[in-house]
Protein backbone atom coordinates (compact mmCIF):
# COMPACT_ATOMS: atom_id res chain seq x y z
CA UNK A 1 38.38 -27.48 -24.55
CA UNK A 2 40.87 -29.56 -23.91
CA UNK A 3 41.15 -28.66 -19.81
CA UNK A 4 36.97 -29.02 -19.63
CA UNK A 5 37.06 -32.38 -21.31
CA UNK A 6 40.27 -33.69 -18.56
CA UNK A 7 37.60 -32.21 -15.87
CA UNK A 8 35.22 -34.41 -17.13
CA UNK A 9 37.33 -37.81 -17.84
CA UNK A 10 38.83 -37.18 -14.22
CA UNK A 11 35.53 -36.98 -12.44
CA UNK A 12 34.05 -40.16 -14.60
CA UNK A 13 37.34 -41.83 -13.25
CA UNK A 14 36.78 -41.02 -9.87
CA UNK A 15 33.06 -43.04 -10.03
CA UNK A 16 35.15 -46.31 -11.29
CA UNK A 17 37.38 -48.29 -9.57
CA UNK A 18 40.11 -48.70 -12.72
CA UNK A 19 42.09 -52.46 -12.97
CA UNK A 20 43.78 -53.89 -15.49
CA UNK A 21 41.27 -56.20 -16.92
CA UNK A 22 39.26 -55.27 -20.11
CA UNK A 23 35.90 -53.91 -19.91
CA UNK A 24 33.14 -56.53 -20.37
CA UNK A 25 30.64 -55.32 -23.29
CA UNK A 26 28.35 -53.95 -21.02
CA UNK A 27 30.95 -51.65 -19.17
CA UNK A 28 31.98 -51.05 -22.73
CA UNK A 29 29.10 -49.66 -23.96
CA UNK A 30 28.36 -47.75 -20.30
CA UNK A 31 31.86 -46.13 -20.84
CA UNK A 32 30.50 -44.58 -23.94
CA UNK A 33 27.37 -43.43 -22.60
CA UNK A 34 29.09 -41.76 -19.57
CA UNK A 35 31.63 -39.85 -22.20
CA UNK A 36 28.75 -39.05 -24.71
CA UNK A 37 28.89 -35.44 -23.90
CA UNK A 38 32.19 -35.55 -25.87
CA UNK A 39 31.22 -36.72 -29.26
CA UNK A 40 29.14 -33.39 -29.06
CA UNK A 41 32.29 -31.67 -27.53
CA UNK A 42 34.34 -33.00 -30.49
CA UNK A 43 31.73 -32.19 -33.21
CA UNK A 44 31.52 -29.33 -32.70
CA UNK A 45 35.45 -28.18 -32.54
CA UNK A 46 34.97 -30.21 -35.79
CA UNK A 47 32.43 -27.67 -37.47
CA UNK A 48 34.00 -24.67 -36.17
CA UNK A 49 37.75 -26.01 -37.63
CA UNK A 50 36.33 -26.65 -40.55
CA UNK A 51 34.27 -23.52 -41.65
CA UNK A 52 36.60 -21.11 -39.64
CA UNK A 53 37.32 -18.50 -41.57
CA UNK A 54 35.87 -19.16 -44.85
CA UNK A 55 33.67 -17.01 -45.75
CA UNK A 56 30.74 -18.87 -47.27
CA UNK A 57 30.61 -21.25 -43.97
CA UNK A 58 28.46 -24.11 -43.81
CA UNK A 59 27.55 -22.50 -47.77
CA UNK A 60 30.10 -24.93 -48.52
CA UNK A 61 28.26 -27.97 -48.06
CA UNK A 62 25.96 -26.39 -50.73
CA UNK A 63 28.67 -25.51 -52.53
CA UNK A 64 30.21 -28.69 -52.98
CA UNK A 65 27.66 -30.99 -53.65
CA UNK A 66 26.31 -28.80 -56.28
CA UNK A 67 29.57 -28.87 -57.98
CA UNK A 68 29.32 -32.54 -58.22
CA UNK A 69 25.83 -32.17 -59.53
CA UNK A 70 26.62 -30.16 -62.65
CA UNK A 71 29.50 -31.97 -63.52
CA UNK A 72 27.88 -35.33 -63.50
CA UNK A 73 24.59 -34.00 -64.93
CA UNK A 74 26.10 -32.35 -68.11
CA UNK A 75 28.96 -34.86 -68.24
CA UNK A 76 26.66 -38.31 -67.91
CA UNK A 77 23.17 -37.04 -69.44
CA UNK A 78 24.88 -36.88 -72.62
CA UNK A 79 26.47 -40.12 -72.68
CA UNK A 80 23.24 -42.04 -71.49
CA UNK A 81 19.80 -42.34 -72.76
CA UNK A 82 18.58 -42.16 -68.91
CA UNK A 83 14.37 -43.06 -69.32
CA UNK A 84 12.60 -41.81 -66.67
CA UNK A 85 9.96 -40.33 -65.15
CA UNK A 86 11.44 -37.78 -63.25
CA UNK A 87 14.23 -35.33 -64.49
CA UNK A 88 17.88 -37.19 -64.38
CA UNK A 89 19.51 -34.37 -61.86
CA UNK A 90 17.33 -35.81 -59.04
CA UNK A 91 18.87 -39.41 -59.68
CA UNK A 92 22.14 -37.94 -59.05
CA UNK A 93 21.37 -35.35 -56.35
CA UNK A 94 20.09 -39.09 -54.56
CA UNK A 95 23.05 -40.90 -55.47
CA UNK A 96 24.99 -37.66 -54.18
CA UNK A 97 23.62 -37.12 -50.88
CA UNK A 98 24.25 -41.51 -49.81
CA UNK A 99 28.07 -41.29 -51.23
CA UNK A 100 28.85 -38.04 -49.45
CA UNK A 101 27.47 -38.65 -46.39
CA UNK A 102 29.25 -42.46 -46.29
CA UNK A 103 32.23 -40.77 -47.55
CA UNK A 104 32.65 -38.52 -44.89
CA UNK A 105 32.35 -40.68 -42.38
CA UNK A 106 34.92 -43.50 -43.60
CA UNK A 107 37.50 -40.28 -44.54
CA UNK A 108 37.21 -38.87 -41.30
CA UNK A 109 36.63 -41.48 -38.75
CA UNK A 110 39.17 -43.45 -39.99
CA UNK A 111 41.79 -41.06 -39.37
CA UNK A 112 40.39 -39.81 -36.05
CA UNK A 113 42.55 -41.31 -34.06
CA UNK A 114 45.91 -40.40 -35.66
CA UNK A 115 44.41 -36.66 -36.12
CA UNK A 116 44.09 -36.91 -32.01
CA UNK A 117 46.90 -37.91 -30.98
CA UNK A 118 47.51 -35.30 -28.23
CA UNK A 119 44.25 -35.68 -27.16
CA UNK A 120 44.58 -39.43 -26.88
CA UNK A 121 47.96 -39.37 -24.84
CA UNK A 122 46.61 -36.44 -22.68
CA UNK A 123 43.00 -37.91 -21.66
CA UNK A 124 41.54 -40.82 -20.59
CA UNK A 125 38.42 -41.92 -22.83
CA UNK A 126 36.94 -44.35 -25.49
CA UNK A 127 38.81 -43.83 -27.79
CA UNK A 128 35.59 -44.96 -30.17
CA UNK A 129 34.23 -41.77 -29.16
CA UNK A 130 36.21 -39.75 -32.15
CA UNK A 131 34.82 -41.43 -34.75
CA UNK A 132 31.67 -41.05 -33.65
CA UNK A 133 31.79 -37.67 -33.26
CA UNK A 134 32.17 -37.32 -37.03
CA UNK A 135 29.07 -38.92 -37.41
CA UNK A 136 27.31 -35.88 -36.21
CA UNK A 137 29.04 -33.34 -38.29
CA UNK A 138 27.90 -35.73 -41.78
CA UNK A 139 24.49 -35.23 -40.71
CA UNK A 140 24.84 -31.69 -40.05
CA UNK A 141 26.31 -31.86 -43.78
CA UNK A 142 23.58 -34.77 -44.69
CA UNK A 143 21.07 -32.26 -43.46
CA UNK A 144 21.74 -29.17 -45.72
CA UNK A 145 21.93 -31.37 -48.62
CA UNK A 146 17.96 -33.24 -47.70
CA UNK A 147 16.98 -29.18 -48.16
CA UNK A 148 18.53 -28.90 -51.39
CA UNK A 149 17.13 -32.45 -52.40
CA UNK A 150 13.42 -31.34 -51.60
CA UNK A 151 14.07 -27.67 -53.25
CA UNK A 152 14.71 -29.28 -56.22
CA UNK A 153 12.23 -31.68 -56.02
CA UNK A 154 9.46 -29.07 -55.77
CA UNK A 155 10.57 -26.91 -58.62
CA UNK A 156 11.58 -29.89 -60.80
CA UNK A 157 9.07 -33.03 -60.35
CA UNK A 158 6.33 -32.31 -57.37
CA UNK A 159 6.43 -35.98 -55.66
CA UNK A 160 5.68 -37.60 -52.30
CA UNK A 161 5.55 -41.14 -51.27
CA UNK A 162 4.40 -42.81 -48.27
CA UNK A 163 7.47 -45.05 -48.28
CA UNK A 164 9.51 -41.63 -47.79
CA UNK A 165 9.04 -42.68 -43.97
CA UNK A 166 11.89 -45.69 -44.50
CA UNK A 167 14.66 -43.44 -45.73
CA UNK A 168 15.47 -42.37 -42.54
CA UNK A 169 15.68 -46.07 -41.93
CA UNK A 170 18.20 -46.33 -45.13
CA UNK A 171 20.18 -43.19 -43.58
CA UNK A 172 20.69 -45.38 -40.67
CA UNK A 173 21.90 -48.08 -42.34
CA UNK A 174 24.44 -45.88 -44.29
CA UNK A 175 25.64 -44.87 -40.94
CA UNK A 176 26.07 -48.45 -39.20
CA UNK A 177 27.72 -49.66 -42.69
CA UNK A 178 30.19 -46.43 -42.75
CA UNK A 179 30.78 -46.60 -39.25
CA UNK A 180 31.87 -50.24 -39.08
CA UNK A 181 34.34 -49.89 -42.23
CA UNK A 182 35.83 -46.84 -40.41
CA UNK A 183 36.51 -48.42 -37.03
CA UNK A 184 38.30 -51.16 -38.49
CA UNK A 185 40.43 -49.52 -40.41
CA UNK A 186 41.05 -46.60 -37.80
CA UNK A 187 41.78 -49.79 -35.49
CA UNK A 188 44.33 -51.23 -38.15
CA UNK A 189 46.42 -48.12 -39.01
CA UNK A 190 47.40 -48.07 -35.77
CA UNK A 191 49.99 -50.89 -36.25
CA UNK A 192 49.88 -50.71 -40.29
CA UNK A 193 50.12 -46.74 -41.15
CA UNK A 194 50.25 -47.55 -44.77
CA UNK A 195 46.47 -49.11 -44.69
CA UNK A 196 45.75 -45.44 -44.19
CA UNK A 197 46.60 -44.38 -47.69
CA UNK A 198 46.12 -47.52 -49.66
CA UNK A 199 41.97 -48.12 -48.19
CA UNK A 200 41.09 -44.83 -48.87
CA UNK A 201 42.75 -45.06 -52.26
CA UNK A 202 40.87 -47.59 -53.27
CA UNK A 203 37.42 -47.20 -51.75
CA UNK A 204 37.59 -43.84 -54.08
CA UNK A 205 36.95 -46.13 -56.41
CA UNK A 206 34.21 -47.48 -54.76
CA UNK A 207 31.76 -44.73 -56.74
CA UNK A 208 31.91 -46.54 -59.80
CA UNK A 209 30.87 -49.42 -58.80
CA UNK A 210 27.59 -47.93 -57.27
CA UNK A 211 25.03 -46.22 -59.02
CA UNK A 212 25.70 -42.98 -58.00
CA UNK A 213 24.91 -41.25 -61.43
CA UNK A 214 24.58 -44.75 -63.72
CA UNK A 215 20.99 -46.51 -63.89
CA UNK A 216 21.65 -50.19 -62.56
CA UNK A 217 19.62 -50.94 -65.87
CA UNK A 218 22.86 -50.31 -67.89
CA UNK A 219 24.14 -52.85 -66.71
CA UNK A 220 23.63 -56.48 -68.57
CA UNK A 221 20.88 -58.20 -66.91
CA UNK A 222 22.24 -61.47 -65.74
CA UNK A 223 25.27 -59.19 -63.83
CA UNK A 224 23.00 -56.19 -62.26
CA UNK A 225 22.25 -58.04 -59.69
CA UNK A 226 25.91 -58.41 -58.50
CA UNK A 227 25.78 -54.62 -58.02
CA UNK A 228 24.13 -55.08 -54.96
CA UNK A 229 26.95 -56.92 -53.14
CA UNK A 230 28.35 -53.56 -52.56
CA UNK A 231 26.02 -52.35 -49.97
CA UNK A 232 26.74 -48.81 -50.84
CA UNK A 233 25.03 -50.14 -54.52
CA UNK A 234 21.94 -51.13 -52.09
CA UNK A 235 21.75 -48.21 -50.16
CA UNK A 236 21.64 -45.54 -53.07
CA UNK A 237 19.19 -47.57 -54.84
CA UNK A 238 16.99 -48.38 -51.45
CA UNK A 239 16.77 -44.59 -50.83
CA UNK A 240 15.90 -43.83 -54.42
CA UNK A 241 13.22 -46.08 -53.81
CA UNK A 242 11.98 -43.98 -50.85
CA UNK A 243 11.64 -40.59 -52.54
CA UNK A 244 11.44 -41.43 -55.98
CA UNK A 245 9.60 -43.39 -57.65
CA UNK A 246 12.00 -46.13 -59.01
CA UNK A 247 11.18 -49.80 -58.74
CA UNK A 248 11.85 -51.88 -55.44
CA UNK A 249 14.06 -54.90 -55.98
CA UNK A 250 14.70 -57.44 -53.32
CA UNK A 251 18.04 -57.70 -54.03
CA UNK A 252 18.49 -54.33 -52.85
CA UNK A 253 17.85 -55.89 -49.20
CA UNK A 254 21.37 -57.43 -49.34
CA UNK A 255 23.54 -54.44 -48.01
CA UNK A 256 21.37 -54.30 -44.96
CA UNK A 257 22.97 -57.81 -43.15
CA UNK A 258 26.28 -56.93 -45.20
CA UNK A 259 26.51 -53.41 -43.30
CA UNK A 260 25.25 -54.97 -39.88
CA UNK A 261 27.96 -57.60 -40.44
CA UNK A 262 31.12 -54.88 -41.45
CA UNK A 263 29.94 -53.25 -38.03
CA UNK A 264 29.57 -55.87 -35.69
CA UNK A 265 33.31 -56.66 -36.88
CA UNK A 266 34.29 -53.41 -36.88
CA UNK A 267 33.05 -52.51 -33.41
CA UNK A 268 34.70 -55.69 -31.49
CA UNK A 269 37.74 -55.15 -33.24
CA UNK A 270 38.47 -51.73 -32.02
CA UNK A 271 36.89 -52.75 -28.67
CA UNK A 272 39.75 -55.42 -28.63
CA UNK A 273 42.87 -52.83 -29.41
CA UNK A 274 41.44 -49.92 -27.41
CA UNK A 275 43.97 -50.68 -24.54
CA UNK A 276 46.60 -50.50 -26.51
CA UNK A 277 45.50 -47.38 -28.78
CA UNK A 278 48.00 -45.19 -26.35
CA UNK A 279 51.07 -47.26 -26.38
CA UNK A 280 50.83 -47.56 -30.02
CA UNK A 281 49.48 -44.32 -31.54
């Protein structure tokens, strides 16, 4: 791999005149569309690393988030008096799905460019490509878990929606937000390697303070709506809204600009240090 994807940063090269000067953010972005081929490239070395050798494979993604399931299910259902129309595992299947899939992507694009480093001091590339790379294998993951969503949602509670059509809308959003937080703090390790254990550390955390398997109506009225500064809190509840049929709140519109904003930041940021990825990494 690593000899086709030097074949293909040489002949991009020999199409640009290279200078000293940073790219403009048009260059930028036509960098990354010339290299695209490589964020497949990457993804998939990613999926074949990762299920080498094991022998349920992708089963794994099933695997996992089912584990979560039960334990959260038999753990939480008897602590709460959850009301609701629709059986509780299907709350936190939802709540499942939007944490794991923004949890992969902040784990492993954030440490995508310390996991590369040969690859980085060997080719010539956006760097910005790595991380999103990993975006491709979460929705490989993403995608096996949607199946087991809409298994259970047949055998458990038969229910459709028109507004089903804006989760893929949430999805995106999920991405963009995870994405953003990643590059900035893939960006910053590069100078302050200890941001790359405390972060993680304490976005961990980050679960119980979104609704992942806890109504938002547990918590005193005059403070839910606080939730919703996390946009994680926003996005979980957002895509409940989509496929189940929980009550729309427009404070759940708040992570939307807040994820758009963590991006924007996070993009420009590692745009700004991408020269000096090499000599530092």
């Amino acid at each position: 791999m690593y000899k086709w994807c030097q074949k293909y940063c040489a002949l991009y090269r020999m199409k640009k005149i290279i200078t000293s000067e940073p790219d403009t953010l048009v260059e930028y972005l036509n960098k990354i569309w010339q290299y695209r081929s490589l964020i497949i490239v990457f993804a998939k070395r990613d999926l074949k690393v990762k299920y080498a050798q094991t022998w349920l494979g992708l089963g794994w993604t099933i695997v996992q988030p089912l584990t979560a399931l039960v334990v959260y299910t038999l753990f939480f259902s008897l602590l709460m008096n959850f009301k609701s129309s629709y059986p509780y595992v299907l709350f936190v299947l939802t709540g499942i799905m939007i944490w794991g899939l923004f949890n992969y992507i902040f784990s492993q694009a954030s440490n995508s460019l310390l996991n590369n480093q040969d690859i980085i001091r060997k080719m010539s590339f956006p760097k910005i490509i790595l991380p999103l790379s990993k975006i491709i294998v979460a929705l490989v993951e993403f995608g096996v878990t949607i199946i087991l969503f809409f298994t259970a949602l047949i055998f458990l509670y038969p229910f459709i929606k028109w507004q089903i059509i804006f989760s893929l809308f949430i999805v995106v959003n999920v991405i963009i937000f995870s994405l953003g937080l990643s590059l900035i703090l893939s960006a910053a390790t590069i100078k302050y390697r200890d941001l790359n254990h405390v972060v993680p550390f304490l976005v961990n955390f980050g679960i119980w303070f979104t609704p992942v398997f806890y109504p938002v109506s547990l918590i005193p009225e005059k403070w839910a709506h606080l939730i919703y500064l996390n946009p994680m809190a926003s996005f979980v509840q957002l895509f409940r809204c989509t496929v189940l049929p929980e009550k729309f709140q427009m404070e759940m519109l708040l992570g939307i600009p807040t994820g758009l904003v963590i991006f924007t930041i996070g993009f420009f940021y590692f745009k700004s240090i991408e020269d000096s990825i090499v000599d530092s990494i």
